[in-house]
Protein backbone atom coordinates (compact mmCIF):
# COMPACT_ATOMS: atom_id res chain seq x y z
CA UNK A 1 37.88 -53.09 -60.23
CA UNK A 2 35.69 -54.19 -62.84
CA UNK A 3 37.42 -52.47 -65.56
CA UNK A 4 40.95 -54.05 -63.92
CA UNK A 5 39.70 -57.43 -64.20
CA UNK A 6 38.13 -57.11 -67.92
CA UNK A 7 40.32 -54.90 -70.31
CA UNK A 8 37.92 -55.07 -73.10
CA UNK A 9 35.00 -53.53 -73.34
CA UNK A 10 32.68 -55.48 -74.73
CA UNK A 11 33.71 -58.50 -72.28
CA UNK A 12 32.79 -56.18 -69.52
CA UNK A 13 29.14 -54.74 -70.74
CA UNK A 14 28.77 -58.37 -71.22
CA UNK A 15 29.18 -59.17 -67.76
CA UNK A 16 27.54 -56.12 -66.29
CA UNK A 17 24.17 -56.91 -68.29
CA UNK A 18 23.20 -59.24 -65.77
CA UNK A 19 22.78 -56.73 -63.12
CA UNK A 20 22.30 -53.51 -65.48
CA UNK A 21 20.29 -52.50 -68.02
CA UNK A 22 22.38 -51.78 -71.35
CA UNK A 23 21.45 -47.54 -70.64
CA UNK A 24 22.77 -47.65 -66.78
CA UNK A 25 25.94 -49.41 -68.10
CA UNK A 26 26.33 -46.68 -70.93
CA UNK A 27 25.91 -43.74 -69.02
CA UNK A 28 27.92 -45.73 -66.40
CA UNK A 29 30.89 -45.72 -68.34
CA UNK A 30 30.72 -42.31 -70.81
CA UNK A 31 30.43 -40.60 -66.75
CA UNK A 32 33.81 -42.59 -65.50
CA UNK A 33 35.41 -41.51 -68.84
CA UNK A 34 34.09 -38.15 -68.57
CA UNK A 35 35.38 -37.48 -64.89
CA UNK A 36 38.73 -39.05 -66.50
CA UNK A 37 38.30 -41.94 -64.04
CA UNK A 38 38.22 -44.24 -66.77
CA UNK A 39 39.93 -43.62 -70.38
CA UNK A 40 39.22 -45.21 -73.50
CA UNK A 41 42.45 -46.71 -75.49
CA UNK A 42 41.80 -47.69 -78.78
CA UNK A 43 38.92 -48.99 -79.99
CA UNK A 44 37.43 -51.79 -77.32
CA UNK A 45 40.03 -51.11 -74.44
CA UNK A 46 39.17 -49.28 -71.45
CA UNK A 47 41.69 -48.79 -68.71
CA UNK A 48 41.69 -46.90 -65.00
CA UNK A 49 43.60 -43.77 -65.04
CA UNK A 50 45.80 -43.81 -62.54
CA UNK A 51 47.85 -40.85 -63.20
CA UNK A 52 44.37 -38.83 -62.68
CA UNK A 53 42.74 -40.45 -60.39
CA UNK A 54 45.59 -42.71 -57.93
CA UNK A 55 46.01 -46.32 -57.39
CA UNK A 56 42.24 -48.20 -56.62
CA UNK A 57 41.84 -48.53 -52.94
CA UNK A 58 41.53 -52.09 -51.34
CA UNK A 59 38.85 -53.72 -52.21
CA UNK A 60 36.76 -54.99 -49.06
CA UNK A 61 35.88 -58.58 -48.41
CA UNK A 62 32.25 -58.36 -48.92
CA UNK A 63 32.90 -56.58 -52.57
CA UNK A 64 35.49 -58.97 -53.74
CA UNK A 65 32.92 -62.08 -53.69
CA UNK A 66 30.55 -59.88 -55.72
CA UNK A 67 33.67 -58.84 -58.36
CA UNK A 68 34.81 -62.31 -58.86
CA UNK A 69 30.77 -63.33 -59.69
CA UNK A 70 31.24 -61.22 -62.91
């Protein structure tokens, strides 16, 4: 949902570095691109692959207040 709301990359590491530490956000990413979750289009875009992986499910209440706090 994350990755839906903030195309580029950098914009999103930025925002995740408040609750992750710059390794967990890494290895956070290379593993959602590795399991082809997550690819990586050009050089600071990363985008959910939903020909692999389907449309995201709905996002529950309780998770949507801490999404839009990014």
């Amino acid at each position: 949902y994350a990755i839906d709301k903030y195309d580029s990359e950098n914009a999103l590491k930025e925002k995740l570095k408040r609750t992750l530490s710059q390794k967990e956000i890494e290895r956070t990413i290379d593993t959602l691109i590795g399991m082809q979750k997550v690819r990586r289009i050009g050089m600071d875009v990363l985008q959910n692959n939903v020909s692999h992986s389907g449309e995201l499910p709905e996002l529950p209440g309780h998770l949507k207040s801490i999404l839009e706090s990014l």
